[in-house]
C-alpha atoms as a PDB file:
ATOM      1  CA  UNK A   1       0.000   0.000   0.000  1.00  0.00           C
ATOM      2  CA  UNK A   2       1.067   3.205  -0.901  1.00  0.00           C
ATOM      3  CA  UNK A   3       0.069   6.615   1.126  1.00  0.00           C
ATOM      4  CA  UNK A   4      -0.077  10.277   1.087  1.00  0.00           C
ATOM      5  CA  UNK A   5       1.492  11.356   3.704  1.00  0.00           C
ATOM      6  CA  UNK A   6      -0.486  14.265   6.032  1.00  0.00           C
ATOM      7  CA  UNK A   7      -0.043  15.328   9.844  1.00  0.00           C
ATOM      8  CA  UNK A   8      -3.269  14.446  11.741  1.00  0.00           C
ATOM      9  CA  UNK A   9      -4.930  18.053  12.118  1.00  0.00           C
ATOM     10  CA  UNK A  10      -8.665  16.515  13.959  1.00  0.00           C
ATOM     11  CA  UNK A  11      -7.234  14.909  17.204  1.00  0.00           C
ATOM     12  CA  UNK A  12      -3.422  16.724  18.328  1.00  0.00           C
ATOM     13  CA  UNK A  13      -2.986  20.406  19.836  1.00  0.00           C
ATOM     14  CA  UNK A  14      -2.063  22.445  16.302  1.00  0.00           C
ATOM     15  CA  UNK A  15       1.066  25.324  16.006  1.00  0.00           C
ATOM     16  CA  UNK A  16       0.420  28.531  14.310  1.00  0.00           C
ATOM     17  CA  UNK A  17       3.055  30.987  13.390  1.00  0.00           C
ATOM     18  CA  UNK A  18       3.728  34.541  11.477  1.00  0.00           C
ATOM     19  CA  UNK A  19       1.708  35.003   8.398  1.00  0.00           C
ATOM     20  CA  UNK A  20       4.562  37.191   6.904  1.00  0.00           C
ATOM     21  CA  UNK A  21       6.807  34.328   7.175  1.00  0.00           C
ATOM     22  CA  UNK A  22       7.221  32.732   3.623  1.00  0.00           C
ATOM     23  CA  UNK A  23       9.756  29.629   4.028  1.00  0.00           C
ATOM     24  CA  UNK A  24       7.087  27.752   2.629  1.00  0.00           C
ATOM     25  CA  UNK A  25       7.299  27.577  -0.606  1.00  0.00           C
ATOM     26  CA  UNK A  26      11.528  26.899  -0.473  1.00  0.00           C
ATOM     27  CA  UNK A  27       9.962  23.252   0.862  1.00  0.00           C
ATOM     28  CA  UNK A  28       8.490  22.881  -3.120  1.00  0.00           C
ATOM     29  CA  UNK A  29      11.999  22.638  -4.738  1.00  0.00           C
ATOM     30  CA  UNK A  30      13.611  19.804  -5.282  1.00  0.00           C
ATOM     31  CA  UNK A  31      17.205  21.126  -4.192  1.00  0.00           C
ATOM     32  CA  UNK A  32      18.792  21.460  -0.780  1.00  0.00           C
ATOM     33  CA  UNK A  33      17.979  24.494   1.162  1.00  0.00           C
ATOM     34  CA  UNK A  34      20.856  26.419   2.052  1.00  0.00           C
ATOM     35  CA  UNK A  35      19.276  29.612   2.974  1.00  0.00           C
ATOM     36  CA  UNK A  36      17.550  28.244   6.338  1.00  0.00           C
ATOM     37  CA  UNK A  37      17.009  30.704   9.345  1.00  0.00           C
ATOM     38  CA  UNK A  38      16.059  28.815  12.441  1.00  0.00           C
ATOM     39  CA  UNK A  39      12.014  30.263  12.887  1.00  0.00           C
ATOM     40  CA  UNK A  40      10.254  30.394  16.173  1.00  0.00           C
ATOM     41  CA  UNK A  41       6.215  29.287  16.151  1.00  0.00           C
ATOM     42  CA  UNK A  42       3.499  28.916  18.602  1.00  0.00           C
ATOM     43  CA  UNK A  43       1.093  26.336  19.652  1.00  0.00           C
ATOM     44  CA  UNK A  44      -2.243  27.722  18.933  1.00  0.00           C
ATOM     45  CA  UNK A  45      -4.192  28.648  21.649  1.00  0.00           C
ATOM     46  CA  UNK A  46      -7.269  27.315  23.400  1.00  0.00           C
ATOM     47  CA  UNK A  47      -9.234  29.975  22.636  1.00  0.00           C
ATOM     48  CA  UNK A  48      -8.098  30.535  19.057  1.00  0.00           C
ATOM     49  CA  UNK A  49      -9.450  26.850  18.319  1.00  0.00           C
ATOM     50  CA  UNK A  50     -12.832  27.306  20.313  1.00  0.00           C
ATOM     51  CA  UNK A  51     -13.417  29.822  17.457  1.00  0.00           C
ATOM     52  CA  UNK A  52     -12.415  27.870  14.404  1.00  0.00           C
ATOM     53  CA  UNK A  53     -15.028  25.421  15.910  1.00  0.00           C
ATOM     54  CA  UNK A  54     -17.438  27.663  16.869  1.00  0.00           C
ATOM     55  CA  UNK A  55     -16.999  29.416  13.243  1.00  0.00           C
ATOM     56  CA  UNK A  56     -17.438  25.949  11.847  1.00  0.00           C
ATOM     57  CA  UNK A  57     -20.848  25.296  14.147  1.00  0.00           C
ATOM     58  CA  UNK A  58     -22.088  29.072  12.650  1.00  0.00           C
ATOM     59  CA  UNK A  59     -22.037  28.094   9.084  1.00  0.00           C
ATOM     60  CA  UNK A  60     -23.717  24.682   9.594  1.00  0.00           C
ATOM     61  CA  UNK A  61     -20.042  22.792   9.011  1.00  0.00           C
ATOM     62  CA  UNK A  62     -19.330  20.248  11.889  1.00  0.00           C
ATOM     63  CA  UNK A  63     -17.938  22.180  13.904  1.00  0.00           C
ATOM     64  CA  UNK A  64     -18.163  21.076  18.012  1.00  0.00           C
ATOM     65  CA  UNK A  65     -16.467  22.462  20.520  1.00  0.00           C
ATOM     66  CA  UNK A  66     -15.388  19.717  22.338  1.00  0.00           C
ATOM     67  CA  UNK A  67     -12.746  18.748  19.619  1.00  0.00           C
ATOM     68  CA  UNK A  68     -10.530  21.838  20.656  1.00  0.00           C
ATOM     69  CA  UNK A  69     -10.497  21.008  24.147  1.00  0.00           C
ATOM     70  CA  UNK A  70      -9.704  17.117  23.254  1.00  0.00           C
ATOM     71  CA  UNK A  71      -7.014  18.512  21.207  1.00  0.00           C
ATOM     72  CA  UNK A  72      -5.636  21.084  23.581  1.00  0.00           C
ATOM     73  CA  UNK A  73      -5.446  18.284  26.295  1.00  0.00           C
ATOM     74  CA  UNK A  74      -3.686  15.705  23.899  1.00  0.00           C
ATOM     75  CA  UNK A  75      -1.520  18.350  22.987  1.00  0.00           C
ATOM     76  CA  UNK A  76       1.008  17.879  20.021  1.00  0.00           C
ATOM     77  CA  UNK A  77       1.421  14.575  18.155  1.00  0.00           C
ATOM     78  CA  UNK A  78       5.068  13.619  17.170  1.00  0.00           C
ATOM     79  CA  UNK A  79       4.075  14.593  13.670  1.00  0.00           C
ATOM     80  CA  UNK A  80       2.411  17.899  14.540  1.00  0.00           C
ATOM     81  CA  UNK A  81      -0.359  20.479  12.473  1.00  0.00           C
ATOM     82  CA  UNK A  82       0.929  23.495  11.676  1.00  0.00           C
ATOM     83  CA  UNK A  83      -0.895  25.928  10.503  1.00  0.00           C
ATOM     84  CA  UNK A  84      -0.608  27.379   6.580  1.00  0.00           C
ATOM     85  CA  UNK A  85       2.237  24.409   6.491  1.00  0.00           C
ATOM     86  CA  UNK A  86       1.725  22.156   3.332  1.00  0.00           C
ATOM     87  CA  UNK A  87       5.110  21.291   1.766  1.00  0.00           C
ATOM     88  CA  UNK A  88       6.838  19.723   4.695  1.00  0.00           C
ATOM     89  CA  UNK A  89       6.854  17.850   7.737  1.00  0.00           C
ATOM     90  CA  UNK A  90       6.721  19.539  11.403  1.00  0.00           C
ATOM     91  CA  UNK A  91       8.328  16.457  13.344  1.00  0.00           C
ATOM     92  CA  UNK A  92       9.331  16.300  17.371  1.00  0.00           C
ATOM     93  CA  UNK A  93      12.410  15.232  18.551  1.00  0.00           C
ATOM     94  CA  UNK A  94      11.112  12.085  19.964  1.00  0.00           C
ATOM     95  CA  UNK A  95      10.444  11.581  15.865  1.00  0.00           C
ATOM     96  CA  UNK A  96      13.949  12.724  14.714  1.00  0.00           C
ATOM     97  CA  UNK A  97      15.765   9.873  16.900  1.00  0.00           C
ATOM     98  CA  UNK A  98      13.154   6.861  15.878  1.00  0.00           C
ATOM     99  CA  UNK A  99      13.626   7.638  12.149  1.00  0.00           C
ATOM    100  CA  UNK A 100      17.517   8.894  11.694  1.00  0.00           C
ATOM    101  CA  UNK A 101      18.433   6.466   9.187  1.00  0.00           C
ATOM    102  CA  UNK A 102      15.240   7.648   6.897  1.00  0.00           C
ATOM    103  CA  UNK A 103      15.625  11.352   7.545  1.00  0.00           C
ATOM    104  CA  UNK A 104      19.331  10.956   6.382  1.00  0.00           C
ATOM    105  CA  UNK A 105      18.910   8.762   3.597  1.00  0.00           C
ATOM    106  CA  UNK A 106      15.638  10.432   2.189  1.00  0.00           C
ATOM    107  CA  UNK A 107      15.810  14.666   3.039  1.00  0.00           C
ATOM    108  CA  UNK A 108      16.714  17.073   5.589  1.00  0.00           C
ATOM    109  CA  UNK A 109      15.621  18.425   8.529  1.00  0.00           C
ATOM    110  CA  UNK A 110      15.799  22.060  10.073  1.00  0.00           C
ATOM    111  CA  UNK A 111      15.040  23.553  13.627  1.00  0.00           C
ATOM    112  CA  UNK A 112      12.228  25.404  14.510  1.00  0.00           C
ATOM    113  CA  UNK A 113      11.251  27.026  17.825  1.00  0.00           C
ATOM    114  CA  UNK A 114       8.112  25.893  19.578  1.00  0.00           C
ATOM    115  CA  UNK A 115       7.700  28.278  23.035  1.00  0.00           C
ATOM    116  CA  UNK A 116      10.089  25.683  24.846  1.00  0.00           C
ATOM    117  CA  UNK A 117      10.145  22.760  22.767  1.00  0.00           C
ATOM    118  CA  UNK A 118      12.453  22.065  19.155  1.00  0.00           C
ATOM    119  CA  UNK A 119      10.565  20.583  16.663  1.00  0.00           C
ATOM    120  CA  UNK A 120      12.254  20.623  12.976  1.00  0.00           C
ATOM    121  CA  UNK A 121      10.680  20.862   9.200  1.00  0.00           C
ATOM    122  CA  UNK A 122      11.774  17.502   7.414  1.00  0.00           C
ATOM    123  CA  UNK A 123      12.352  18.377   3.572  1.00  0.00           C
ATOM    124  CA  UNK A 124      12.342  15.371   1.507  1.00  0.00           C
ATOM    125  CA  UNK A 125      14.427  15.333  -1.249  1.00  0.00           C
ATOM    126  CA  UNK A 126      14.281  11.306  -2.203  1.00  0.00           C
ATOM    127  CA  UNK A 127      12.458  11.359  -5.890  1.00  0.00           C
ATOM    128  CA  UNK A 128      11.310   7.702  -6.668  1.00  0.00           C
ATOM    129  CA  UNK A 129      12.456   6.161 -10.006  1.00  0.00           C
ATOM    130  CA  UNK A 130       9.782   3.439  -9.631  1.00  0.00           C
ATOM    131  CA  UNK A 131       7.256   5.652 -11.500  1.00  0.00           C
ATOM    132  CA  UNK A 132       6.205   4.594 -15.157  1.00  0.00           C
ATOM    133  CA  UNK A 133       5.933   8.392 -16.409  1.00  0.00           C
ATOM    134  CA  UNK A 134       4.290   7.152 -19.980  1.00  0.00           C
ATOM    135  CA  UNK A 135       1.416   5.456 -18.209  1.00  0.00           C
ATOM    136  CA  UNK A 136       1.154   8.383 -15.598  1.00  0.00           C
ATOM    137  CA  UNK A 137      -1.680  11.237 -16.309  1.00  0.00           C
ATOM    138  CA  UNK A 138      -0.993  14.925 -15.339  1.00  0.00           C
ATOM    139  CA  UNK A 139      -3.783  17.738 -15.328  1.00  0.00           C
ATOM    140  CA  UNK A 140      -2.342  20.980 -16.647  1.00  0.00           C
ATOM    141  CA  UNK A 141      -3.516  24.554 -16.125  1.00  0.00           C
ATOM    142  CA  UNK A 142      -4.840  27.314 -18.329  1.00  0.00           C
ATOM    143  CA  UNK A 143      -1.338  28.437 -18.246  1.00  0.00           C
ATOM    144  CA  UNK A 144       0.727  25.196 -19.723  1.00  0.00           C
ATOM    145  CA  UNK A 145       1.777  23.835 -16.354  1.00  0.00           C
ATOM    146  CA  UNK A 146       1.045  20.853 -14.480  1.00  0.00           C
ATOM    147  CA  UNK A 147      -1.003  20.885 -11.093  1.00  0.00           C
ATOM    148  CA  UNK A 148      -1.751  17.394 -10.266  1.00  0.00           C
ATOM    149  CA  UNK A 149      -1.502  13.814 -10.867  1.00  0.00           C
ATOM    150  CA  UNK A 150      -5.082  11.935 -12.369  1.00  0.00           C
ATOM    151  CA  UNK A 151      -3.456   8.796 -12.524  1.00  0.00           C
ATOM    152  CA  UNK A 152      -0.233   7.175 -10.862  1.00  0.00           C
ATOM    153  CA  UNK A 153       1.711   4.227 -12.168  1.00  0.00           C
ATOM    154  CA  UNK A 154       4.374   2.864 -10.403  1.00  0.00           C
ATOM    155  CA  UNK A 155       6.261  -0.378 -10.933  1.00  0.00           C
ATOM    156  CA  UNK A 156       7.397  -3.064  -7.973  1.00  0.00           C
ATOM    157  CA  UNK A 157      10.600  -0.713  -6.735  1.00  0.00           C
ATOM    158  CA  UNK A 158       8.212   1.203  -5.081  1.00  0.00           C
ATOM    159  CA  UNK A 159       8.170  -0.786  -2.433  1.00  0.00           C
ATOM    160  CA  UNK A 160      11.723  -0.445  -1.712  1.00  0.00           C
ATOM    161  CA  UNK A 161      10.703   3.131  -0.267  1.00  0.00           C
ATOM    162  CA  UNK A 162      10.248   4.835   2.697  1.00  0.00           C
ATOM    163  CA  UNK A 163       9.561   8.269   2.440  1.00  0.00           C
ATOM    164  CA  UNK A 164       9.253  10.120  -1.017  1.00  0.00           C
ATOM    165  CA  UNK A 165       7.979  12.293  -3.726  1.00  0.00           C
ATOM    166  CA  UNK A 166       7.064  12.502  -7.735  1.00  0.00           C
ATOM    167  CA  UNK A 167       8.398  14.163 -10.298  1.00  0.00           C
ATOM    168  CA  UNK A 168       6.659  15.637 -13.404  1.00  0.00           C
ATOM    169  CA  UNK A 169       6.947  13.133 -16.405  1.00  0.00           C
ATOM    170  CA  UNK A 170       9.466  14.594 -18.820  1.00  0.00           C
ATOM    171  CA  UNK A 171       6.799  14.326 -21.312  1.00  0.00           C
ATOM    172  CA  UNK A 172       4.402  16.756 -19.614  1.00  0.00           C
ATOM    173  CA  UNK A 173       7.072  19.594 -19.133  1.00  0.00           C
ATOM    174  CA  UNK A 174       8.165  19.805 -23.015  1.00  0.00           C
ATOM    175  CA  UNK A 175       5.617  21.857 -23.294  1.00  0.00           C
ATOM    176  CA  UNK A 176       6.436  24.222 -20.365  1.00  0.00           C
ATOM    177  CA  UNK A 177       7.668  27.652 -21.332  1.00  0.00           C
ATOM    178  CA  UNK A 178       9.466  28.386 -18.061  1.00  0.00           C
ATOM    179  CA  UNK A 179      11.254  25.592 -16.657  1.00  0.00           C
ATOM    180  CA  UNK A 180      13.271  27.565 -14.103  1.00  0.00           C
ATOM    181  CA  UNK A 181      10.194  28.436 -12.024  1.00  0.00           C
ATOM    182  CA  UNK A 182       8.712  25.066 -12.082  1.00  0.00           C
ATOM    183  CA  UNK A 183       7.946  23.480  -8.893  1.00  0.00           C
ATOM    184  CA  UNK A 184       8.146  19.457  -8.265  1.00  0.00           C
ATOM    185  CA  UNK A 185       5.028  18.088  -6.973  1.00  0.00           C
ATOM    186  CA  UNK A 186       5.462  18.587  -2.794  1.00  0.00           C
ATOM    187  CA  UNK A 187       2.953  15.813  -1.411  1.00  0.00           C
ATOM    188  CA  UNK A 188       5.275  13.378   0.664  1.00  0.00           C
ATOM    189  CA  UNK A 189       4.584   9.630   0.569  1.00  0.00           C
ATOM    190  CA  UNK A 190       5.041   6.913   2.047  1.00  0.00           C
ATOM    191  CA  UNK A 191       5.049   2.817   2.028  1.00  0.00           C
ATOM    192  CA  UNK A 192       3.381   0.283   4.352  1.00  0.00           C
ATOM    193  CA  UNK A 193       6.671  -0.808   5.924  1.00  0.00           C
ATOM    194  CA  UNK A 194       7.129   3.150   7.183  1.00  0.00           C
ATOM    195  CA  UNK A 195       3.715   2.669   8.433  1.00  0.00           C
ATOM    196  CA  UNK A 196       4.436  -0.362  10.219  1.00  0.00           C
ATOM    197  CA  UNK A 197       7.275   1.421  11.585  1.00  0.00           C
ATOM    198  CA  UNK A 198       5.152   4.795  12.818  1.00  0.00           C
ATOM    199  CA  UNK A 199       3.096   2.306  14.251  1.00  0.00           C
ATOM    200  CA  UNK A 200       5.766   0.105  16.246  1.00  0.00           C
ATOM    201  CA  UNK A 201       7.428   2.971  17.307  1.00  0.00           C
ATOM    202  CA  UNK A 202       4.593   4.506  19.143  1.00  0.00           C
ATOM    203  CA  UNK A 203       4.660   7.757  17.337  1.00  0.00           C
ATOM    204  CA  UNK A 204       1.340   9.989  17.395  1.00  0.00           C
ATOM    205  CA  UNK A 205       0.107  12.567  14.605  1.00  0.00           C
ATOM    206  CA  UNK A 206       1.009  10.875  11.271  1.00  0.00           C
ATOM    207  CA  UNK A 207      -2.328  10.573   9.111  1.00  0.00           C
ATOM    208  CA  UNK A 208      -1.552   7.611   6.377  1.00  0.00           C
ATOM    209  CA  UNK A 209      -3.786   8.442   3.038  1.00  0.00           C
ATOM    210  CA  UNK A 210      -4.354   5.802   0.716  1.00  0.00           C
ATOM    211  CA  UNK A 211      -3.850   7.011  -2.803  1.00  0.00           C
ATOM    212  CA  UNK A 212      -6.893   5.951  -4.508  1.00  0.00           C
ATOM    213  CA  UNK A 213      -5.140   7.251  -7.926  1.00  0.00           C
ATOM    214  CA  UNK A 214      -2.377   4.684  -7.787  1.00  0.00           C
ATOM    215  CA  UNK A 215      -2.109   1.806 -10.000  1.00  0.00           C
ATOM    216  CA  UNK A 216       0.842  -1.110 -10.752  1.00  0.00           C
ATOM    217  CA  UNK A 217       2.054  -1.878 -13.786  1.00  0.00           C
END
């Protein structure tokens, strides 16, 4: 099984930061980021998620208030929500130590302040070659440029992953105008045998997402 890889936002204490701050999008490329300046976040407060519920109960969503205080007293999960955060991974330290060998061999990881805890953005930078780009279908934009995968085809070397991310097919880009500004997909995923390990390691806040558009050749 093959899965997209998400922090678990519903049922672990979320962090919120700066809206000015724009490291963000540096997590889309697929090079290493040597720019880094070590950030300092927050977790979000009680209060500031009793309104996002109670905003969700006003416009008939479902909302309920009782899932920010379950979430404030569970407090962070090892693989932790942060706010506005959709290119990376916010990971604790506890996380760090259980998975060394695949943060080395598959990204990198930088520090960020929580109040008095270190947690640290993982950038992954390991690009699988078990993709079969011909069979693989892209949608593009008005604009020439590719925004998603429709379909996924993958041969049997997937499974030698851990952690990892798609590239564009070749074919798809020849028609790009602008290849300097083109961004590699950023959705992180992930194998079974990772999720066996999340699981035997006791680790909290990873959400494992089936990808229903994935198919073996």
């Amino acid at each position: 099984m093959i899965y997209k890889l998400k922090p678990n936002a519903n049922d672990f204490r979320r962090l919120t930061w700066n809206p000015d701050w724009t490291f963000d999008e540096k997590f889309r490329h697929e090079n290493p980021i040597v720019d880094y300046r070590p950030v300092e976040i927050r977790f979000e407060s009680l209060g500031e998620d009793l309104a996002g519920e109670q905003y969700l109960i006003d416009i008939g969503d479902e909302g309920d208030l009782a899932n920010a205080h379950n979430r404030y007293e569970a407090g962070p999960g090892d693989c932790a929500f942060l706010d506005c955060f959709s290119t990376g991974l916010l990971l604790s330290e506890n996380a760090i130590l259980a998975l060394e060998d695949i943060i080395e061999s598959t990204g990198e990881v930088f520090p960020v302040f929580v109040e008095n805890q270190t947690f640290f953005f993982y950038h992954c930078l390991r690009f699988t070659d078990a993709m079969v780009e011909p069979l693989c279908e892209v949608e593009i934009s008005s604009g020439g440029y590719p925004t998603r995968f429709n379909k996924i085809v993958v041969d049997d070397r997937v499974h030698q992953e851990t952690l990892f991310r798609l590239k564009w097919p070749e074919g798809v880009l020849a028609g790009c105008e602008n290849l300097s500004s083109m961004q590699e997909p950023f959705e992180i995923y992930s194998t079974s045998a990772f999720a066996s390990l999340i699981r035997a390691t006791g680790l909290t806040g990873f959400d494992f997402r089936p990808v229903k558009n994935l198919s073996y050749k």
